[in-house]
C-alpha atoms as a PDB file:
ATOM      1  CA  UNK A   1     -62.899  24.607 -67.017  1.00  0.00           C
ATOM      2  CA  UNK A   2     -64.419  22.157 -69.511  1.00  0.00           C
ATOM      3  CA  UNK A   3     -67.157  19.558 -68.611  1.00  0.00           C
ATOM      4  CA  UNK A   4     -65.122  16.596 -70.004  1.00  0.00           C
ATOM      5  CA  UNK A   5     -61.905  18.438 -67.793  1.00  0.00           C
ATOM      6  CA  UNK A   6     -64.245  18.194 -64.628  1.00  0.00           C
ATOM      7  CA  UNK A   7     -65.505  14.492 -65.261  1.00  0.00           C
ATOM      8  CA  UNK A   8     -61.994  13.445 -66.018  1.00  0.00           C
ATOM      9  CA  UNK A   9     -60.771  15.201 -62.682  1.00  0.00           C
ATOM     10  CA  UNK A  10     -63.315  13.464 -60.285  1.00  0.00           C
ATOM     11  CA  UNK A  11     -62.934   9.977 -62.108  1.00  0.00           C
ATOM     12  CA  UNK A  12     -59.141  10.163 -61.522  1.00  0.00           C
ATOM     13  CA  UNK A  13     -59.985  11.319 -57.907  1.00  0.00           C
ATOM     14  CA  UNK A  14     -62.370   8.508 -57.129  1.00  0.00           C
ATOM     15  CA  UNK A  15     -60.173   5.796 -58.677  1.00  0.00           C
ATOM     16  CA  UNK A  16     -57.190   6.874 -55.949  1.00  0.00           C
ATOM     17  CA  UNK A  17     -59.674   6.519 -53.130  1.00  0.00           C
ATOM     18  CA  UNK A  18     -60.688   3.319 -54.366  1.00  0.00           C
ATOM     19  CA  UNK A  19     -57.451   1.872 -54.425  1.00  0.00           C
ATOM     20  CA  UNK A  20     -55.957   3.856 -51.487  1.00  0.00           C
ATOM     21  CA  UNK A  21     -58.949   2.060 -49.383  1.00  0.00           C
ATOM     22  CA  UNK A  22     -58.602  -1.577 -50.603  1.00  0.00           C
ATOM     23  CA  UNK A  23     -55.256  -2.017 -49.303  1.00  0.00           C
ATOM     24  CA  UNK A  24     -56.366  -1.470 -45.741  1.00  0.00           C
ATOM     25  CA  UNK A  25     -57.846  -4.021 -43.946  1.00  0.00           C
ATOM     26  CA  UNK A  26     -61.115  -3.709 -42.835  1.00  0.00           C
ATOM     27  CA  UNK A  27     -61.977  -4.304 -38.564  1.00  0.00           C
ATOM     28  CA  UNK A  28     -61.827  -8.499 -38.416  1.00  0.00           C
ATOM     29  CA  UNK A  29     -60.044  -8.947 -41.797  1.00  0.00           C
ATOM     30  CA  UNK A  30     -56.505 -10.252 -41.529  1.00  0.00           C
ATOM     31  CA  UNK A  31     -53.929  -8.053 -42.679  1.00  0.00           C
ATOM     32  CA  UNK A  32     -51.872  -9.474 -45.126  1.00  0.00           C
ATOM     33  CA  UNK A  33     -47.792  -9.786 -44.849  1.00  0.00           C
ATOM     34  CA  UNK A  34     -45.911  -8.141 -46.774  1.00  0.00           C
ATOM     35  CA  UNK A  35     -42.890  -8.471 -48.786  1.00  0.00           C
ATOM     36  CA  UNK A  36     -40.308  -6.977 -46.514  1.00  0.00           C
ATOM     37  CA  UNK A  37     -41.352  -9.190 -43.488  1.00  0.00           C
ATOM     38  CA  UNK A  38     -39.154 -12.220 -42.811  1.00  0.00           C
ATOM     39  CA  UNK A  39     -40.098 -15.127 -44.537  1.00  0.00           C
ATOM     40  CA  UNK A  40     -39.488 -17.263 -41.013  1.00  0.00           C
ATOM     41  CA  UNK A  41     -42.412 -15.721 -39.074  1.00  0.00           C
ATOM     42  CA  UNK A  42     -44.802 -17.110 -41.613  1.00  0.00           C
ATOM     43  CA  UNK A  43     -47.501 -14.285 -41.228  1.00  0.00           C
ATOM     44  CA  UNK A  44     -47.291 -13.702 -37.405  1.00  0.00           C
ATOM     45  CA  UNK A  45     -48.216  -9.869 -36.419  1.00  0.00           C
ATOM     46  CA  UNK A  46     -45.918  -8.092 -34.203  1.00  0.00           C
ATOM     47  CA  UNK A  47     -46.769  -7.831 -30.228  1.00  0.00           C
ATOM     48  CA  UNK A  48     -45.990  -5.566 -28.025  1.00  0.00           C
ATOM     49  CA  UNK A  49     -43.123  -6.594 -25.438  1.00  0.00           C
ATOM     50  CA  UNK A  50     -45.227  -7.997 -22.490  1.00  0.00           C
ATOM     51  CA  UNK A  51     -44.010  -5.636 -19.668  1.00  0.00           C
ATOM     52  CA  UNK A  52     -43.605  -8.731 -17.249  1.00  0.00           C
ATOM     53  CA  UNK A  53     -40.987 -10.681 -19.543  1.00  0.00           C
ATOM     54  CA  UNK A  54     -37.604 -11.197 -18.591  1.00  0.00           C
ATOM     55  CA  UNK A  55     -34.703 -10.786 -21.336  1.00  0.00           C
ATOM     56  CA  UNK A  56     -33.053 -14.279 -22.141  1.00  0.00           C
ATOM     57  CA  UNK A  57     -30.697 -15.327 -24.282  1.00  0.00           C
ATOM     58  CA  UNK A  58     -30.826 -18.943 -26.077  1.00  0.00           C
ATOM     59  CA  UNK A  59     -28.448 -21.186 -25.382  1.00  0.00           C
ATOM     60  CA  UNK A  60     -29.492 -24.197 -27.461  1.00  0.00           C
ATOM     61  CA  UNK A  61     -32.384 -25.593 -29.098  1.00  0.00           C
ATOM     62  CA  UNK A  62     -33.162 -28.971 -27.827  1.00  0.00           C
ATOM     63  CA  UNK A  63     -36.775 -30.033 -29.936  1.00  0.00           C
ATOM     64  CA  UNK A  64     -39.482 -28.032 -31.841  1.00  0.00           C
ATOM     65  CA  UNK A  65     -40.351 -27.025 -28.323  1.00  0.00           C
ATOM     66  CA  UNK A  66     -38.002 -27.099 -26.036  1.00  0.00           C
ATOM     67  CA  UNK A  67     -34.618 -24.663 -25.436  1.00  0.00           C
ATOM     68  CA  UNK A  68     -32.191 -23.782 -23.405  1.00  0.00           C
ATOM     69  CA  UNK A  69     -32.204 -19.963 -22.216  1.00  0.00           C
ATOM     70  CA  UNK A  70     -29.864 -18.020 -20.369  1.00  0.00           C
ATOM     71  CA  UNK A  71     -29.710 -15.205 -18.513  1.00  0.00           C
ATOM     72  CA  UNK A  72     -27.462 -12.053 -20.341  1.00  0.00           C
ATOM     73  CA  UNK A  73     -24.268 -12.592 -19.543  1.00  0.00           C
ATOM     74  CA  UNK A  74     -24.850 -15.624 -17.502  1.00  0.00           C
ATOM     75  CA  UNK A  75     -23.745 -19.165 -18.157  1.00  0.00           C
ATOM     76  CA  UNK A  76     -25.862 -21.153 -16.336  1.00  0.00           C
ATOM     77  CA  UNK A  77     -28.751 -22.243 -18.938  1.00  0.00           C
ATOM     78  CA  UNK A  78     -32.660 -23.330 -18.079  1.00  0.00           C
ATOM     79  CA  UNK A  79     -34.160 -26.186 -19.740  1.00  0.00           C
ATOM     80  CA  UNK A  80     -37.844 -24.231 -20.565  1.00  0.00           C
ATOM     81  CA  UNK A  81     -40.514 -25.696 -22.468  1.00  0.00           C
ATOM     82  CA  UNK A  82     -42.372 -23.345 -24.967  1.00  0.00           C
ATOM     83  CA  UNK A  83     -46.444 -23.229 -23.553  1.00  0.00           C
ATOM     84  CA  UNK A  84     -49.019 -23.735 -25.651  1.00  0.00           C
ATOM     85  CA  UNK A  85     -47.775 -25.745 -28.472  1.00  0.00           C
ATOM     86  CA  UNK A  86     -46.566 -29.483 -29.286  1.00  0.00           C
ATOM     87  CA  UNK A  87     -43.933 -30.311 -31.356  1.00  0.00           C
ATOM     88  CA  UNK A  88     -43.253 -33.507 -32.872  1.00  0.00           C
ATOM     89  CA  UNK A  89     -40.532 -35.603 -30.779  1.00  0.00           C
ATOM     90  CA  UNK A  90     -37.017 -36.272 -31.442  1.00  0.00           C
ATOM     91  CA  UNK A  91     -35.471 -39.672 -31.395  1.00  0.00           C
ATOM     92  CA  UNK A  92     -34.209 -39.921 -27.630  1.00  0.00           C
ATOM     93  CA  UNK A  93     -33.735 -42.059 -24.567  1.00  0.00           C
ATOM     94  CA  UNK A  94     -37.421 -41.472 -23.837  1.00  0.00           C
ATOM     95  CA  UNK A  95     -38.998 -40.787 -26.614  1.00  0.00           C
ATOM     96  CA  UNK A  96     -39.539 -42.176 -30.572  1.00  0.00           C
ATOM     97  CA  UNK A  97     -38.800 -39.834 -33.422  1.00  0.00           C
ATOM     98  CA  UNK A  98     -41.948 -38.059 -34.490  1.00  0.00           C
ATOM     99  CA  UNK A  99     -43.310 -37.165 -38.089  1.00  0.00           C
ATOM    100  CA  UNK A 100     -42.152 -34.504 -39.077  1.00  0.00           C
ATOM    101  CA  UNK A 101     -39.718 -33.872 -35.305  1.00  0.00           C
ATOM    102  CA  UNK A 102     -36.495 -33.120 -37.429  1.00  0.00           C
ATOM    103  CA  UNK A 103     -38.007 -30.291 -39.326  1.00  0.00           C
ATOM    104  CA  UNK A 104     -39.528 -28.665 -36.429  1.00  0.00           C
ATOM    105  CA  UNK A 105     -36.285 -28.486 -34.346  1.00  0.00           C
ATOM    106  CA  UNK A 106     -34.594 -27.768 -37.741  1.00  0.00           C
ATOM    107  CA  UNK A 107     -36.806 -24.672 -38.302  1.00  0.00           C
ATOM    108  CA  UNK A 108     -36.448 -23.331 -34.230  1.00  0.00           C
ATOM    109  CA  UNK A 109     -32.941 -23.330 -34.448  1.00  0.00           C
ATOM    110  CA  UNK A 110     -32.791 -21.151 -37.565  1.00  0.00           C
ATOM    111  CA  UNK A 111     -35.471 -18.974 -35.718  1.00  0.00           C
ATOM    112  CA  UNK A 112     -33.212 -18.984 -32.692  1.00  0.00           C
ATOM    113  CA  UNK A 113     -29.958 -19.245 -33.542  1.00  0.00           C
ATOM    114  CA  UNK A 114     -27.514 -18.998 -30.303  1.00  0.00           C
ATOM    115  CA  UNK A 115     -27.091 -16.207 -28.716  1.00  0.00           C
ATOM    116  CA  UNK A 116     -30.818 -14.492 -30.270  1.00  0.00           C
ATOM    117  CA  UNK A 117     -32.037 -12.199 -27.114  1.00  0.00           C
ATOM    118  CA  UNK A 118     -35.422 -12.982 -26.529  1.00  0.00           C
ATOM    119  CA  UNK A 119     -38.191 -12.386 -24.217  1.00  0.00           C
ATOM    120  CA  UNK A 120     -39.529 -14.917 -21.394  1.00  0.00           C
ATOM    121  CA  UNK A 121     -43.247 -14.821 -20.108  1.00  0.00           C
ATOM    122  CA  UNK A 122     -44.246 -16.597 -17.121  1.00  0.00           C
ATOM    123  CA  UNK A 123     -47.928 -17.789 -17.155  1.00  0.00           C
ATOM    124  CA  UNK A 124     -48.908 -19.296 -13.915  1.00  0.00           C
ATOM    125  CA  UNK A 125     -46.935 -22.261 -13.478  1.00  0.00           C
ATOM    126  CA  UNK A 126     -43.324 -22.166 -13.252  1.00  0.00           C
ATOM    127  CA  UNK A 127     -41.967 -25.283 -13.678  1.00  0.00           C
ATOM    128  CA  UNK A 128     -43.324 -28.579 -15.793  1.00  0.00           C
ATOM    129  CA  UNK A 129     -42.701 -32.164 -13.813  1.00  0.00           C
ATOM    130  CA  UNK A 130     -39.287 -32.654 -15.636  1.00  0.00           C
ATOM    131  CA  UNK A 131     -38.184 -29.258 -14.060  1.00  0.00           C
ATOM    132  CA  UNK A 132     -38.241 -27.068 -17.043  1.00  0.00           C
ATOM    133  CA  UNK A 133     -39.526 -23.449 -16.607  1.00  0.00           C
ATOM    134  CA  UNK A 134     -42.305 -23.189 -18.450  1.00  0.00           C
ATOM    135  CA  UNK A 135     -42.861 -19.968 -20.531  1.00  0.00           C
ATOM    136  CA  UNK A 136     -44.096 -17.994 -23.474  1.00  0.00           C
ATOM    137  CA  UNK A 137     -41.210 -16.599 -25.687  1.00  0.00           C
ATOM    138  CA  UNK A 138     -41.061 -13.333 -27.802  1.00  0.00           C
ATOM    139  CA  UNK A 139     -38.387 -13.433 -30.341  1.00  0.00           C
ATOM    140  CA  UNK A 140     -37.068  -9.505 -30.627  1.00  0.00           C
ATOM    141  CA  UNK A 141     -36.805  -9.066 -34.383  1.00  0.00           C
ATOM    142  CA  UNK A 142     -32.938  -7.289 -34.846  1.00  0.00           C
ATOM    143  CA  UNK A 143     -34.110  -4.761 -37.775  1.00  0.00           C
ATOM    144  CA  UNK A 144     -37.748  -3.994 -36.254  1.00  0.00           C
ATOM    145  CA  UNK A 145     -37.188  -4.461 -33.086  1.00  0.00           C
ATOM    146  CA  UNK A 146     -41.031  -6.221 -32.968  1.00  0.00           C
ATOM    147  CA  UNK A 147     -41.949  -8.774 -30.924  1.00  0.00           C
ATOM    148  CA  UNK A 148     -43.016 -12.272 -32.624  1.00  0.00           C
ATOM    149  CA  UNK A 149     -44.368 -14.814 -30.206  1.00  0.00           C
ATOM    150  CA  UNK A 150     -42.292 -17.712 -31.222  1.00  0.00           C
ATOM    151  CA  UNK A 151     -44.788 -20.267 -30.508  1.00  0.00           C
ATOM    152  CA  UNK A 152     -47.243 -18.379 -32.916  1.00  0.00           C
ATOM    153  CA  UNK A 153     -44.879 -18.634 -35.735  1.00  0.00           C
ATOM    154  CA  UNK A 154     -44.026 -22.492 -35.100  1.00  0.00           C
ATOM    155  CA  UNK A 155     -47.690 -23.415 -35.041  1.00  0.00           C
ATOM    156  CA  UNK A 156     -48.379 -20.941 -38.493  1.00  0.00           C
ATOM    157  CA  UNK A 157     -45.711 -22.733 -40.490  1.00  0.00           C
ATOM    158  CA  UNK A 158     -46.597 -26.379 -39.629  1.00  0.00           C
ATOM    159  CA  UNK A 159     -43.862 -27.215 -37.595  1.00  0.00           C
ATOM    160  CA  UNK A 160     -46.579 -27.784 -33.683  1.00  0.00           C
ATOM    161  CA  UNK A 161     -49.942 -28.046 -33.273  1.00  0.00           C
ATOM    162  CA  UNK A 162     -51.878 -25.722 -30.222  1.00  0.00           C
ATOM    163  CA  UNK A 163     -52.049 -27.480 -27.066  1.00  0.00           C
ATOM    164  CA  UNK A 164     -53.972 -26.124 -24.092  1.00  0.00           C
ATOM    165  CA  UNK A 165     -51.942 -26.915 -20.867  1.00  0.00           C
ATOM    166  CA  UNK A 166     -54.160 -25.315 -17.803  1.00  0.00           C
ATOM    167  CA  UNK A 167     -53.409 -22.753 -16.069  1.00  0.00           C
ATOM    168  CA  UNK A 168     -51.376 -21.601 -18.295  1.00  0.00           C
ATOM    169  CA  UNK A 169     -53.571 -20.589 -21.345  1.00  0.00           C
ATOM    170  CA  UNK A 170     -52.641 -16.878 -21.847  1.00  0.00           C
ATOM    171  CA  UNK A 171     -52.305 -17.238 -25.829  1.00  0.00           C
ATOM    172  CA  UNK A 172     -54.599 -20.320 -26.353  1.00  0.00           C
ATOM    173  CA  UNK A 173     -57.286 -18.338 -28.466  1.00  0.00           C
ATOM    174  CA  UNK A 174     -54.408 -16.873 -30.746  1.00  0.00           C
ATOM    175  CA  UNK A 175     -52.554 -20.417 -31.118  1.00  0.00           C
ATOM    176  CA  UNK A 176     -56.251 -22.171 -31.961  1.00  0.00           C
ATOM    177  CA  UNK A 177     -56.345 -19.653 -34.452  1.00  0.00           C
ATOM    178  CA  UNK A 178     -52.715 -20.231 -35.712  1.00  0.00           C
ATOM    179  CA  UNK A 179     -53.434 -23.373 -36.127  1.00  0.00           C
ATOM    180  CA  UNK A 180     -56.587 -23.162 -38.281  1.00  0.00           C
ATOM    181  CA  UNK A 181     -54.569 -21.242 -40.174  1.00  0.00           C
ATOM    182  CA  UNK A 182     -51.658 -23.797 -40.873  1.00  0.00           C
ATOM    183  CA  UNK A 183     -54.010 -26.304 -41.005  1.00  0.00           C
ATOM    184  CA  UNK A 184     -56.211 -24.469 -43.913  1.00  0.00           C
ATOM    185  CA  UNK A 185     -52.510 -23.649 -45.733  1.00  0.00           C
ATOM    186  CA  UNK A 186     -52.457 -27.713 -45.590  1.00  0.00           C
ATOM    187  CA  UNK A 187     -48.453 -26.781 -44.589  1.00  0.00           C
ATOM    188  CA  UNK A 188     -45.820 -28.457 -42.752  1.00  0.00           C
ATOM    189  CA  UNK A 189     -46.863 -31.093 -40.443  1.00  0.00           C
ATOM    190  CA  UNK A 190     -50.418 -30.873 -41.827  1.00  0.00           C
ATOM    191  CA  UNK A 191     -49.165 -32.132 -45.067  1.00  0.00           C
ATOM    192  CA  UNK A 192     -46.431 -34.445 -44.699  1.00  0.00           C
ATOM    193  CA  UNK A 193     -47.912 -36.134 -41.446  1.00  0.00           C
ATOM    194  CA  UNK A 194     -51.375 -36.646 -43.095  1.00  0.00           C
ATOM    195  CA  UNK A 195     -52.790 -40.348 -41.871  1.00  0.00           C
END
């Protein structure tokens, strides 16, 4: 076998382990998405199902955070309030139309169309003071079958900003860090609602 042969052999080697090794993230580096993921989930990593969820089915979308969630093959629908997040209001009895409120509940119902089967977390409270359970919501992805946490996703893309409501901080860290995130990208409400 020929020097040059030998040299050739071990550059070609060491280039593949280069480049087989810098598309894996390293321990506290971000992994990047990738092409095939859905657009929607703007970067959000999959969970795993929290064993203490309850399947759900979504009735309606009301506001960036707020639906309407059955049980399967139930009628009877909940009023529940996504935890951790704040979406801009919509124009109501109560309230005044927020910057950018149209696009966020615009965005959650193409998330959650009707009938999407989802996930419901209790965190320690049940109910808010309007008498709307309160929960965190996985959205079950129909070709993966991974588990997005929806308020993740809505705070990533710009469309609510993370708001700690004690007790129930479960996913506070992760939806701080969303929102750095979103508001680095300079995306969604972080651009158009700029004062």
């Amino acid at each position: 076998m020929s020097c040059n042969f030998t040299r050739s052999l071990w550059a070609g080697l060491l280039s593949l382990i280069v480049f087989a090794t810098a598309s894996v993230p390293t321990v506290g580096q971000t992994p990047k998405p990738s092409d095939a993921e859905n657009p929607l989930y703007h970067g959000a990593l999959p969970w795993e199902p929290p064993d203490d969820a309850e399947e759900m089915v979504v009735h309606s979308v009301t506001d960036g955070d707020t639906i309407r969630l059955t049980f399967p093959d139930d009628d009877w629908y909940y009023n529940t309030r996504l935890i951790g997040i704040n979406a801009p209001e919509m124009d109501g009895p109560f309230t005044e139309e927020g910057c950018y409120g149209p696009e966020a509940t615009e965005f959650l119902s193409e998330l959650l169309p009707v009938r999407t089967r989802v996930l419901a977390q209790q965190d320690i409270s049940d109910e808010d003071r309007n008498g709307r359970l309160l929960r965190h919501v996985f959205l079950i992805d129909e070709e993966s079958g991974d588990a997005y946490l929806v308020s993740e996703i809505l705070v990533l893309g710009g469309y609510a900003v993370a708001r700690s409501y004690p007790p129930d901080d479960l996913y506070d860290d992760i939806l701080e860090e969303a929102q750095k995130i979103a508001r680095d990208d300079d995306g969604g409400l972080w651009d158009a609602c700029a004062a």
